[in-house]
C-alpha atoms as a PDB file:
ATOM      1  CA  UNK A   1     247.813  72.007-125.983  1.00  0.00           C
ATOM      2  CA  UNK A   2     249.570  71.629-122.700  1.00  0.00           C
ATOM      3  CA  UNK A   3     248.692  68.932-120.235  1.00  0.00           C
ATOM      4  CA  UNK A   4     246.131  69.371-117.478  1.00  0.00           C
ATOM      5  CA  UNK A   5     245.008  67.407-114.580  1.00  0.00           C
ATOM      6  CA  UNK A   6     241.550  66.122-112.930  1.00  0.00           C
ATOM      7  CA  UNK A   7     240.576  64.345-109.618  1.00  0.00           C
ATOM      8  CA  UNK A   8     239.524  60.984-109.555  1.00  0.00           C
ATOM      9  CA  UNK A   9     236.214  61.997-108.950  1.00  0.00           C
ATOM     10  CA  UNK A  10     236.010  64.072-112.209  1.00  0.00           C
ATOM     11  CA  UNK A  11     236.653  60.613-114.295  1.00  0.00           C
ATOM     12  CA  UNK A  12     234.541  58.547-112.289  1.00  0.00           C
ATOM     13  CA  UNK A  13     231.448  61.279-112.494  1.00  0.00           C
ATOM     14  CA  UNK A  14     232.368  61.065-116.602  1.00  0.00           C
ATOM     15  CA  UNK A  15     232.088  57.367-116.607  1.00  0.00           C
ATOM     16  CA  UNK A  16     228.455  57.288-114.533  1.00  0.00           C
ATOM     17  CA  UNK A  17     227.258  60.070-116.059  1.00  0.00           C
ATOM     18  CA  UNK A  18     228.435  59.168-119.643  1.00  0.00           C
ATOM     19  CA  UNK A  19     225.737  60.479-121.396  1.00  0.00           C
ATOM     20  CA  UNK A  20     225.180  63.823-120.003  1.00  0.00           C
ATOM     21  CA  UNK A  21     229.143  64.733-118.905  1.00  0.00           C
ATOM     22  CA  UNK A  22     231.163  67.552-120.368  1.00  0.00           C
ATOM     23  CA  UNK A  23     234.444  69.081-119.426  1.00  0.00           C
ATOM     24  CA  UNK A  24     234.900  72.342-120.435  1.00  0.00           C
ATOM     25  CA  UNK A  25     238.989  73.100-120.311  1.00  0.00           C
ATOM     26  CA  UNK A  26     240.264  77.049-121.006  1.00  0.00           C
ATOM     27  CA  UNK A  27     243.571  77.413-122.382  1.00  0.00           C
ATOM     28  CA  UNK A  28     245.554  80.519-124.036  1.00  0.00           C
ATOM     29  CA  UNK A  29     243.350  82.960-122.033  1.00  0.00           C
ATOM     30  CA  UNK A  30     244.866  86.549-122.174  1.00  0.00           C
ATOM     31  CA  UNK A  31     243.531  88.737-119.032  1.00  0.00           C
ATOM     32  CA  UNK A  32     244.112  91.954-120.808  1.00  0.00           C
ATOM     33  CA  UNK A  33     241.436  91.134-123.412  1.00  0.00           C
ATOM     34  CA  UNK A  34     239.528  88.224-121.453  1.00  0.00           C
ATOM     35  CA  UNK A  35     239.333  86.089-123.787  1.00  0.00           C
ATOM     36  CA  UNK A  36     240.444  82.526-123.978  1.00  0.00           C
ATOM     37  CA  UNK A  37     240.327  79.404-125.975  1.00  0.00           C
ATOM     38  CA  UNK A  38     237.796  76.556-124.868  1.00  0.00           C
ATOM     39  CA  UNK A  39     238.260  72.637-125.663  1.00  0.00           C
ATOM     40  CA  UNK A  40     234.928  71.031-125.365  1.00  0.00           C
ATOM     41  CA  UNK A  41     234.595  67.298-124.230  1.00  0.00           C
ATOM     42  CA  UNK A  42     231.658  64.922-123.940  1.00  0.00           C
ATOM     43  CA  UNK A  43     231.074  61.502-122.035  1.00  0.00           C
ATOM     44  CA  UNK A  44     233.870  59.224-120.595  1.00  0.00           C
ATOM     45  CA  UNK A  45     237.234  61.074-120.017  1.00  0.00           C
ATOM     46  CA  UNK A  46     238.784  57.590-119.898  1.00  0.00           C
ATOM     47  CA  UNK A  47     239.820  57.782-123.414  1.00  0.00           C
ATOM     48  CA  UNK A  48     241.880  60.279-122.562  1.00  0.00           C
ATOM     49  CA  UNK A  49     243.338  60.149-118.513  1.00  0.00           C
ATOM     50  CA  UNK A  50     245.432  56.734-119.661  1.00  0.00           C
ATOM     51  CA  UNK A  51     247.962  57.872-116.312  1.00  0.00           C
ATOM     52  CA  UNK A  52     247.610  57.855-112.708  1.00  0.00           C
ATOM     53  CA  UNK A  53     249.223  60.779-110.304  1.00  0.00           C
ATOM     54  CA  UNK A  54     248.061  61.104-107.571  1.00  0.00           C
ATOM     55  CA  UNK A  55     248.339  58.466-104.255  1.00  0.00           C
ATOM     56  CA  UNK A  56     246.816  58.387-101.574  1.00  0.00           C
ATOM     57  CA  UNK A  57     249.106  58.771 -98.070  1.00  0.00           C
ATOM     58  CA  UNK A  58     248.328  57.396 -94.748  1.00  0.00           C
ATOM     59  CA  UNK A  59     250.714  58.300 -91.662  1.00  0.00           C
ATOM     60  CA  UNK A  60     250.667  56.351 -88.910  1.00  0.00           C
END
């Protein structure tokens, strides 16, 4: 499975809403037949985002 990537309001939704949160990821989908796999995952996505990317820039 390739990598993918989610705002910082994504994880922090996961971690309040711990109990109830799921992220639903399609991969391998195929237009022609629309059909696709689907990864499934519940509660805190902190297990799994372990890297920053993404800064915030102010210009002056």
């Amino acid at each position: 499975m390739s990598t993918f990537f989610i705002t910082r309001n994504e994880l922090e939704k996961s971690i309040l809403e711990k109990d109830s949160y799921f992220l639903y990821r399609v991969y391998e989908y195929d237009e022609e037949k629309d059909k696709g796999k689907i990864l499934k995952i519940k509660g805190e996505l902190t297990k799994i985002c372990t890297t920053p990317v993404n800064y915030k820039v102010i210009l002056k």
